[in-house]
PDB file of N, CA and C in Angstrom:
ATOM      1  N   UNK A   1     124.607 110.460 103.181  1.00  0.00           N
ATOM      2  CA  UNK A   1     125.606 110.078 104.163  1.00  0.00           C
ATOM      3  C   UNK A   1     126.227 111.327 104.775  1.00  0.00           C
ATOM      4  N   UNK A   2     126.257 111.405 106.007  1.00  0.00           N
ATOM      5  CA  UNK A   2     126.639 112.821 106.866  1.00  0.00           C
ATOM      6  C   UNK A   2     128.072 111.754 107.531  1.00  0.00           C
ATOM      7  N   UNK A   3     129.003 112.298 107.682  1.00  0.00           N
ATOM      8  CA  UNK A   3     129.739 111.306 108.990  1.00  0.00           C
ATOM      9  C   UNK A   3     129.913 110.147 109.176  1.00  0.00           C
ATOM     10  N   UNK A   4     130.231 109.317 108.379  1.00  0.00           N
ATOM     11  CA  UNK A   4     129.964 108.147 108.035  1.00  0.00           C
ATOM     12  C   UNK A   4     128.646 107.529 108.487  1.00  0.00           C
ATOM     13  N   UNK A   5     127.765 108.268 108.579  1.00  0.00           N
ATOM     14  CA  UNK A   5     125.908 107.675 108.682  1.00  0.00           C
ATOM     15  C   UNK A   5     125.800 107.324 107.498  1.00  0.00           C
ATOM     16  N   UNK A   6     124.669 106.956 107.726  1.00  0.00           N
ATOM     17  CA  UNK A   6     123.686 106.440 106.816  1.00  0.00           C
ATOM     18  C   UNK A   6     122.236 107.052 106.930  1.00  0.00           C
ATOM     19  N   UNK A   7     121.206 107.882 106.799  1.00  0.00           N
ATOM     20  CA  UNK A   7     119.825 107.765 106.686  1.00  0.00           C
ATOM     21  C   UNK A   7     119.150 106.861 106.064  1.00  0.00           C
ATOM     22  N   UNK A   8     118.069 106.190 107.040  1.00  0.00           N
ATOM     23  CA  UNK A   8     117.028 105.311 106.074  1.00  0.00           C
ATOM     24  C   UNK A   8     115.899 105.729 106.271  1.00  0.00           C
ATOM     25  N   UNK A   9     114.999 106.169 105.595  1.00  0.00           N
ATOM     26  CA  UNK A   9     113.733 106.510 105.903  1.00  0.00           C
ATOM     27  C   UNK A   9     112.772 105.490 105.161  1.00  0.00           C
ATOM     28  N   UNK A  10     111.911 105.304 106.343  1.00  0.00           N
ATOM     29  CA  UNK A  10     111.029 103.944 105.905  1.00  0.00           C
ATOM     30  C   UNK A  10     109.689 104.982 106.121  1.00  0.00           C
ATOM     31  N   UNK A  11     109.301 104.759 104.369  1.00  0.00           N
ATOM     32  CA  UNK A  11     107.495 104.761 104.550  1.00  0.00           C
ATOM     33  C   UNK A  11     107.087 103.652 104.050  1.00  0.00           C
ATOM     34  N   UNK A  12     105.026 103.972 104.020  1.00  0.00           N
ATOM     35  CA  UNK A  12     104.457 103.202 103.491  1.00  0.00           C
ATOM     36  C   UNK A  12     103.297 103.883 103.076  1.00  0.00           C
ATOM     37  N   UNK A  13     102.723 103.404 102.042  1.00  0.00           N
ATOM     38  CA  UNK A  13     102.049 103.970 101.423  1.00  0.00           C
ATOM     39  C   UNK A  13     100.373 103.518 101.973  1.00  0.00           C
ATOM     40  N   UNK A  14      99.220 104.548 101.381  1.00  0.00           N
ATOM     41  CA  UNK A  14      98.101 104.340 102.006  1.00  0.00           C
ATOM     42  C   UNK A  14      97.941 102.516 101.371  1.00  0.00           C
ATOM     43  N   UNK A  15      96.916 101.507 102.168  1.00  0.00           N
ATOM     44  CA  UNK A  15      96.871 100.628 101.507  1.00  0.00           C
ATOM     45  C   UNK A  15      95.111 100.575 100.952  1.00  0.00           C
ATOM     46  N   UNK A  16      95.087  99.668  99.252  1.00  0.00           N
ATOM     47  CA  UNK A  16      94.237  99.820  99.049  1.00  0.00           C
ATOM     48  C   UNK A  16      92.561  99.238  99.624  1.00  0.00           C
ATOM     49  N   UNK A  17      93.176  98.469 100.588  1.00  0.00           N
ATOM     50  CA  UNK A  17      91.964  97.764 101.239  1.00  0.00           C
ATOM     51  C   UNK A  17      90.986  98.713 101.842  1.00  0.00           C
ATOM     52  N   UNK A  18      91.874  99.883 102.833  1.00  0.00           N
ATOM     53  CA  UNK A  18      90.938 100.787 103.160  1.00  0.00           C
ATOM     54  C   UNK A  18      89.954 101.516 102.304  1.00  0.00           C
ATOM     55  N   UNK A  19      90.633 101.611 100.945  1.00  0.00           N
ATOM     56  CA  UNK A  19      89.492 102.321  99.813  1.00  0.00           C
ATOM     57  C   UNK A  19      88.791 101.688  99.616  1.00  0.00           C
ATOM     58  N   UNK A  20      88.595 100.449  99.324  1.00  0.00           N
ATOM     59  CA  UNK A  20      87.440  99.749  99.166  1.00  0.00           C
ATOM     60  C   UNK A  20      86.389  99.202 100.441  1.00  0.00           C
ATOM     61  N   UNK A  21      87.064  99.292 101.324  1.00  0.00           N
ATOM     62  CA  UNK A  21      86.344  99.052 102.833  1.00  0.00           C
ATOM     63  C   UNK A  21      85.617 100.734 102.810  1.00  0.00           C
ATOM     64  N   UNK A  22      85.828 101.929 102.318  1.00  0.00           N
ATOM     65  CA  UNK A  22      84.863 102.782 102.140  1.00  0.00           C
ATOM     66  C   UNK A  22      83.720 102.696 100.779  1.00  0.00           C
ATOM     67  N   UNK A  23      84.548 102.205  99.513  1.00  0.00           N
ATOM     68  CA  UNK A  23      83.491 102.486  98.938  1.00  0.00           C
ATOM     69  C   UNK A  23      82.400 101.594  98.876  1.00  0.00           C
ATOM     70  N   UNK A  24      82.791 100.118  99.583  1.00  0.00           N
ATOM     71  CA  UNK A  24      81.681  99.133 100.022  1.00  0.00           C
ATOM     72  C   UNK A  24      80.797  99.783 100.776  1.00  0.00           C
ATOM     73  N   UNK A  25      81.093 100.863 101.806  1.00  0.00           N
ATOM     74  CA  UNK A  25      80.236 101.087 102.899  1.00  0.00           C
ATOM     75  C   UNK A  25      79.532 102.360 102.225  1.00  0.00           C
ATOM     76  N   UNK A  26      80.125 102.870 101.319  1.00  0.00           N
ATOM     77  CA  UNK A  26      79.417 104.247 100.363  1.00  0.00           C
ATOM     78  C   UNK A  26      78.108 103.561  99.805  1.00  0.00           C
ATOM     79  N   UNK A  27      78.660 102.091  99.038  1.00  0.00           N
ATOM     80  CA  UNK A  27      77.610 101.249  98.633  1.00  0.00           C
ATOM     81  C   UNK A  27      76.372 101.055  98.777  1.00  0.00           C
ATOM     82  N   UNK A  28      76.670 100.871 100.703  1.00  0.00           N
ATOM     83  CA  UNK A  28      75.493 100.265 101.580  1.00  0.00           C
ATOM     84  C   UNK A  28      74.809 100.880 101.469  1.00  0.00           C
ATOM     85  N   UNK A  29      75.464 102.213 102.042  1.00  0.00           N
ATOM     86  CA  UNK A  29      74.468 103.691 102.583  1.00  0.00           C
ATOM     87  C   UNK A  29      73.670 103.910 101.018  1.00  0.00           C
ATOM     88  N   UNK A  30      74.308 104.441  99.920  1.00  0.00           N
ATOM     89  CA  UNK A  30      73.436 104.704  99.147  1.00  0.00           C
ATOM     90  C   UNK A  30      72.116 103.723  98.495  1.00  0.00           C
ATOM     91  N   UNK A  31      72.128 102.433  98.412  1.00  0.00           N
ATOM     92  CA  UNK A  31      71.349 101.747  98.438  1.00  0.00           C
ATOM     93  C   UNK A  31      70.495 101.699  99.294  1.00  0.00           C
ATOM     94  N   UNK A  32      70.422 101.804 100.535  1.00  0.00           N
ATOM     95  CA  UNK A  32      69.716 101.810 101.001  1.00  0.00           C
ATOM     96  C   UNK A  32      68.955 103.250 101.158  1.00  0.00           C
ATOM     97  N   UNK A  33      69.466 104.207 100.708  1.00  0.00           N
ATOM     98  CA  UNK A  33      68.701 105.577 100.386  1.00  0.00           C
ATOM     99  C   UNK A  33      67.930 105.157  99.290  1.00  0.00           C
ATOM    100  N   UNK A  34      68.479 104.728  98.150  1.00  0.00           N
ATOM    101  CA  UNK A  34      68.053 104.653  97.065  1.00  0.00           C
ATOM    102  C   UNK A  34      66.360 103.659  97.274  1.00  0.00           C
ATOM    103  N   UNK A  35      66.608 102.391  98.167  1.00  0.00           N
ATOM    104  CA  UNK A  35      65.196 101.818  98.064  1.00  0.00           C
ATOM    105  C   UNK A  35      64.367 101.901  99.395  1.00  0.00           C
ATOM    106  N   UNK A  36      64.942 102.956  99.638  1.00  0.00           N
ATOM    107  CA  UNK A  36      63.841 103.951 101.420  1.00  0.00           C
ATOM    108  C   UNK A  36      63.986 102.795 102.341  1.00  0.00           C
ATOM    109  N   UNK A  37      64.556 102.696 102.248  1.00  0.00           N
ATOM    110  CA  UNK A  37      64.813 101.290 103.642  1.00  0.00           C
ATOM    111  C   UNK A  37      65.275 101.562 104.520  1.00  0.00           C
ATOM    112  N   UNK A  38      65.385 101.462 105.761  1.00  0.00           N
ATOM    113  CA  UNK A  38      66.073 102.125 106.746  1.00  0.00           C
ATOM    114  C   UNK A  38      67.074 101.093 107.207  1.00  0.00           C
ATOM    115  N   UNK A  39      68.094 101.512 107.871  1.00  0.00           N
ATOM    116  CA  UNK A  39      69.797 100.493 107.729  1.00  0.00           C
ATOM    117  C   UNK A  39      69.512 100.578 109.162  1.00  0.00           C
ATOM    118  N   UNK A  40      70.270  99.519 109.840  1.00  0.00           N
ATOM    119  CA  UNK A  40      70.264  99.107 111.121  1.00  0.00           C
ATOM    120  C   UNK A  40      71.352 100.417 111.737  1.00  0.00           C
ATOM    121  N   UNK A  41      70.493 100.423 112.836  1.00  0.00           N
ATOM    122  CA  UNK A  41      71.794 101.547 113.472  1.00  0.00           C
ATOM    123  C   UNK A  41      73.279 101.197 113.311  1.00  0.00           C
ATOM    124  N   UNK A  42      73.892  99.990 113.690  1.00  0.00           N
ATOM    125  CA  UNK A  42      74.728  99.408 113.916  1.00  0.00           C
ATOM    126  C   UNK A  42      76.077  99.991 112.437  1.00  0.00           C
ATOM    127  N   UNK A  43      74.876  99.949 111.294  1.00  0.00           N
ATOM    128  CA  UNK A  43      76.017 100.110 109.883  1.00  0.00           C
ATOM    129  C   UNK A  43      76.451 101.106 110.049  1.00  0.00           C
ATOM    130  N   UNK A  44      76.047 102.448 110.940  1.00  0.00           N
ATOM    131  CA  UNK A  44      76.469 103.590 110.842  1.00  0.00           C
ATOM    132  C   UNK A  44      78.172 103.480 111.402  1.00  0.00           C
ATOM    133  N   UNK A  45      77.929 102.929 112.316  1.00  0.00           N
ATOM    134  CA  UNK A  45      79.330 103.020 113.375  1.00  0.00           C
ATOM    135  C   UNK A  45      80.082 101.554 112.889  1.00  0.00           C
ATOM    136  N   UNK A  46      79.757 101.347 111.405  1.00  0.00           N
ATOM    137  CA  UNK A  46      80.900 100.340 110.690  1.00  0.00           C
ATOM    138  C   UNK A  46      82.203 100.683 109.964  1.00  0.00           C
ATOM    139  N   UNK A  47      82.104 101.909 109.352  1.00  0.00           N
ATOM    140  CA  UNK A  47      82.669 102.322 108.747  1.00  0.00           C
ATOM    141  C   UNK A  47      84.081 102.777 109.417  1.00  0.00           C
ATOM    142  N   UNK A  48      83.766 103.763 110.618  1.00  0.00           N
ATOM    143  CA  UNK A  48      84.643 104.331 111.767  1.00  0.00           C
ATOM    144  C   UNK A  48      85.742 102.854 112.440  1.00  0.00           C
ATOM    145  N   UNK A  49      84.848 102.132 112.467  1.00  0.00           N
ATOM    146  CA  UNK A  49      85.284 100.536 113.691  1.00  0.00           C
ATOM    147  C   UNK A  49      86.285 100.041 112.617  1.00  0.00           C
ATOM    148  N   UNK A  50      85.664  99.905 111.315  1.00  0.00           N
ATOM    149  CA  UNK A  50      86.544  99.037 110.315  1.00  0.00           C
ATOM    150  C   UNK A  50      88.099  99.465 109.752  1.00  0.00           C
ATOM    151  N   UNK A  51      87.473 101.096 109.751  1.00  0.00           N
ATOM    152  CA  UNK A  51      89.076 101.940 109.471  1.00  0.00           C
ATOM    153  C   UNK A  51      89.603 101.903 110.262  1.00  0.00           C
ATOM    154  N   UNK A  52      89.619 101.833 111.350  1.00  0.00           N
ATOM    155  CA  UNK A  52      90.575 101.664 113.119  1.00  0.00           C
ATOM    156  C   UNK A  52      91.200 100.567 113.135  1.00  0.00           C
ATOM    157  N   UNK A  53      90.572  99.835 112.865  1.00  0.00           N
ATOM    158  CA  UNK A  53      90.353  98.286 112.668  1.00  0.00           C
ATOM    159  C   UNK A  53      92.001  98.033 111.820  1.00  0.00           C
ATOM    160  N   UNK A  54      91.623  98.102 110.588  1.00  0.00           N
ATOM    161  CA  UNK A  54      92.691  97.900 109.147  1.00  0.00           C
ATOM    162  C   UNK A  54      93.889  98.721 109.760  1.00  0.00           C
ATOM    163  N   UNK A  55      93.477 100.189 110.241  1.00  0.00           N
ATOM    164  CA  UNK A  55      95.051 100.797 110.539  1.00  0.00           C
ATOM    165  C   UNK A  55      95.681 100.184 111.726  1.00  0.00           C
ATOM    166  N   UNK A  56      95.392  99.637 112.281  1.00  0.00           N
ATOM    167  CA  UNK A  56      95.844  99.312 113.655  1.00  0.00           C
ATOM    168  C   UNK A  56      96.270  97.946 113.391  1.00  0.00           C
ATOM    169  N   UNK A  57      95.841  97.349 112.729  1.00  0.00           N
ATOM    170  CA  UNK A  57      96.252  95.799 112.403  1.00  0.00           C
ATOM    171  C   UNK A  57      97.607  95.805 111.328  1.00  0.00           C
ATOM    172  N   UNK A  58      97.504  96.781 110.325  1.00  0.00           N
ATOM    173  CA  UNK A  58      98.132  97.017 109.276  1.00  0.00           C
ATOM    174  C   UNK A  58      99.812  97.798 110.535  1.00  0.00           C
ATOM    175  N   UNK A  59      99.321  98.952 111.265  1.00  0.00           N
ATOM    176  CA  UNK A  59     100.369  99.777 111.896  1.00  0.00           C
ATOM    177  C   UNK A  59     101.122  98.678 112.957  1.00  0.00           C
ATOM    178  N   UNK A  60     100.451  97.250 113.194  1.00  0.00           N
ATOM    179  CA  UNK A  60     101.341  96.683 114.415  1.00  0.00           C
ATOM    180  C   UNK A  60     102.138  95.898 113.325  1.00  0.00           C
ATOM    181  N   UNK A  61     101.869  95.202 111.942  1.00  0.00           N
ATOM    182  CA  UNK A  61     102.468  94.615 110.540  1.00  0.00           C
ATOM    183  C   UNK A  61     103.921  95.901 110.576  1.00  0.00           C
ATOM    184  N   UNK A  62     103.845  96.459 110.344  1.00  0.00           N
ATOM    185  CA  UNK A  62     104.773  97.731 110.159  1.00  0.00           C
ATOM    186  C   UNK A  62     105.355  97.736 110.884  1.00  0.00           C
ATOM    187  N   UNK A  63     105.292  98.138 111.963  1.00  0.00           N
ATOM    188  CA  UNK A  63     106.240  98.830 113.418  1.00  0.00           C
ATOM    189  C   UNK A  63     107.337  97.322 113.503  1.00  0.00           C
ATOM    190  N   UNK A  64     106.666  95.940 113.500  1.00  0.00           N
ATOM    191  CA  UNK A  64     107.069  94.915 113.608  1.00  0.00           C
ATOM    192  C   UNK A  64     108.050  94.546 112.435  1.00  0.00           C
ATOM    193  N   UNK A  65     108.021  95.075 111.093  1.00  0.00           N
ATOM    194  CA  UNK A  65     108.566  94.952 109.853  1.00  0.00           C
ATOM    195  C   UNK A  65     110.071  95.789 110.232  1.00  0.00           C
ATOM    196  N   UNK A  66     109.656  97.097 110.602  1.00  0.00           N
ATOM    197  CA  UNK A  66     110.714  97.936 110.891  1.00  0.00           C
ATOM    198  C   UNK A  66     111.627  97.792 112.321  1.00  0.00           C
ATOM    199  N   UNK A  67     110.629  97.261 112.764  1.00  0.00           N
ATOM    200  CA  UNK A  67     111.761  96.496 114.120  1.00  0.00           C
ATOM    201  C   UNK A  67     112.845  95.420 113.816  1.00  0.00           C
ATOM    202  N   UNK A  68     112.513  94.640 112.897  1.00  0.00           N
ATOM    203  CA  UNK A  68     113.276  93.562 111.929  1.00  0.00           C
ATOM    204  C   UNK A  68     114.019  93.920 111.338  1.00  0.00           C
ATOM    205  N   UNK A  69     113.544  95.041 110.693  1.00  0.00           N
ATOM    206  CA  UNK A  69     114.806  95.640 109.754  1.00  0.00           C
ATOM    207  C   UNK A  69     115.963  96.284 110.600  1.00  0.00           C
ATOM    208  N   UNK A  70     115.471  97.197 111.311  1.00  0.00           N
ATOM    209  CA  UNK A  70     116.375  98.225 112.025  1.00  0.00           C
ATOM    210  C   UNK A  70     117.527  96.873 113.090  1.00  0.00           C
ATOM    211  N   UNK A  71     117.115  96.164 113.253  1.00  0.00           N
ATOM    212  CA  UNK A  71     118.108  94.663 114.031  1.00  0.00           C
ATOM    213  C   UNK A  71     119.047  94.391 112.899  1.00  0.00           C
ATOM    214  N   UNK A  72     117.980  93.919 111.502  1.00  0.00           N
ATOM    215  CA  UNK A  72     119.146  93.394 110.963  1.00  0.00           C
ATOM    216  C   UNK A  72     120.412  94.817 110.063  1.00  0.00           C
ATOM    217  N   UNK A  73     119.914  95.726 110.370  1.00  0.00           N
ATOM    218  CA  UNK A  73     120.782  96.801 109.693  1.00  0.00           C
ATOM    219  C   UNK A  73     121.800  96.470 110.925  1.00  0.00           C
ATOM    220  N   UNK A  74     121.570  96.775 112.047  1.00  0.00           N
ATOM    221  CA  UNK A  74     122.376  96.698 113.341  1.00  0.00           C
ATOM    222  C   UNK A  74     123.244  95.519 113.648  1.00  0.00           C
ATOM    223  N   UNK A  75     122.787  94.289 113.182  1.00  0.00           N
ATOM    224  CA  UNK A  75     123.309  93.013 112.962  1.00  0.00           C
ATOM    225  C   UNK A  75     124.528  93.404 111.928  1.00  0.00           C
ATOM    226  N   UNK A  76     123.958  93.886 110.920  1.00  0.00           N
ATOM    227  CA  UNK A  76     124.862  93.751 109.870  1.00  0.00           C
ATOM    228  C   UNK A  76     125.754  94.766 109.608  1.00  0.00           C
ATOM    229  N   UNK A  77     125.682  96.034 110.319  1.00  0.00           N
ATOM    230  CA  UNK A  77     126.670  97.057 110.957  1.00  0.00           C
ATOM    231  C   UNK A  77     127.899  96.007 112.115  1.00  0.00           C
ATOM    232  N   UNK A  78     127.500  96.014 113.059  1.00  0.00           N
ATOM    233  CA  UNK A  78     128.324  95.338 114.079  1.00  0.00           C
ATOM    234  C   UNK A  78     129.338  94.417 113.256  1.00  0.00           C
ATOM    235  N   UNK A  79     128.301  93.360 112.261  1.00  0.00           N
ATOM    236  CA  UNK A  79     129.093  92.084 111.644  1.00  0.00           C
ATOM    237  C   UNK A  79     130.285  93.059 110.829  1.00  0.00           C
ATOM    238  N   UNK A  80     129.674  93.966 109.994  1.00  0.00           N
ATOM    239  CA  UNK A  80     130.913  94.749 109.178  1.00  0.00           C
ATOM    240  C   UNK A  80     131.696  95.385 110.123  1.00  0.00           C
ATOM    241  N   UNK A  81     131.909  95.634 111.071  1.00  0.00           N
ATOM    242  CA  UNK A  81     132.395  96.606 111.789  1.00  0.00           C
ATOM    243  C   UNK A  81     133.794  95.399 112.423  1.00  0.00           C
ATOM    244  N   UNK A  82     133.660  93.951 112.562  1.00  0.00           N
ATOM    245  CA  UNK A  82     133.907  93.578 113.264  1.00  0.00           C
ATOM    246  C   UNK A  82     134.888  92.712 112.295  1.00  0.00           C
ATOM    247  N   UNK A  83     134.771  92.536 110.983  1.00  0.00           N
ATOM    248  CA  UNK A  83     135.112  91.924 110.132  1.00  0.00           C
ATOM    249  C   UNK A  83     136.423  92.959 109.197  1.00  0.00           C
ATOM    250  N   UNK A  84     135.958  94.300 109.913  1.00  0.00           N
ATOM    251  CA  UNK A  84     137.246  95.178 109.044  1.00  0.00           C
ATOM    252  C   UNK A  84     136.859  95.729 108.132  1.00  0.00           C
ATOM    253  N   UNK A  85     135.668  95.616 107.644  1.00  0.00           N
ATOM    254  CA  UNK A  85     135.489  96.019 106.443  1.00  0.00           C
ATOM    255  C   UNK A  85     134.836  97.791 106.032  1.00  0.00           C
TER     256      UNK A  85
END
């Protein structure tokens, strides 16, 4: 507290879906080294699409979480402010 502030610092942590959305795709690739098979072009540029994918879906969850919050801190500043307290 500086001045009667407040700091809130909002993180979030990596989530674990993305680790496993790599080591599924570590999966693919090595299996298919492993039995000489050749992988459709397409799997290459899965990996890249899917992580974009999760952060971007996951980062609009967030921004939207913290937009909620930061209202109701503001809600509930004003309400105290207004109440005397």
């Amino acid at each position: 507290m500086e001045n009667g502030k407040t700091k809130v610092d909002l993180t979030t942590k990596i989530r674990i879906e993305l680790y496993l959305f790599t080591l599924i795709f570590l999966i693919i690739i090595i299996a298919g080294l492993i039995s000489n098979e050749t992988l459709p072009f397409w799997i290459y540029g899965l990996l890249p699409i899917g992580l974009v994918w999760f952060w971007w879906v996951y980062r609009v969850q967030e921004k939207g979480l913290f937009k909620k919050l930061t209202k109701y801190i503001e809600k509930d500043i004003k309400n105290s402010l207004q109440h005397g307290l």
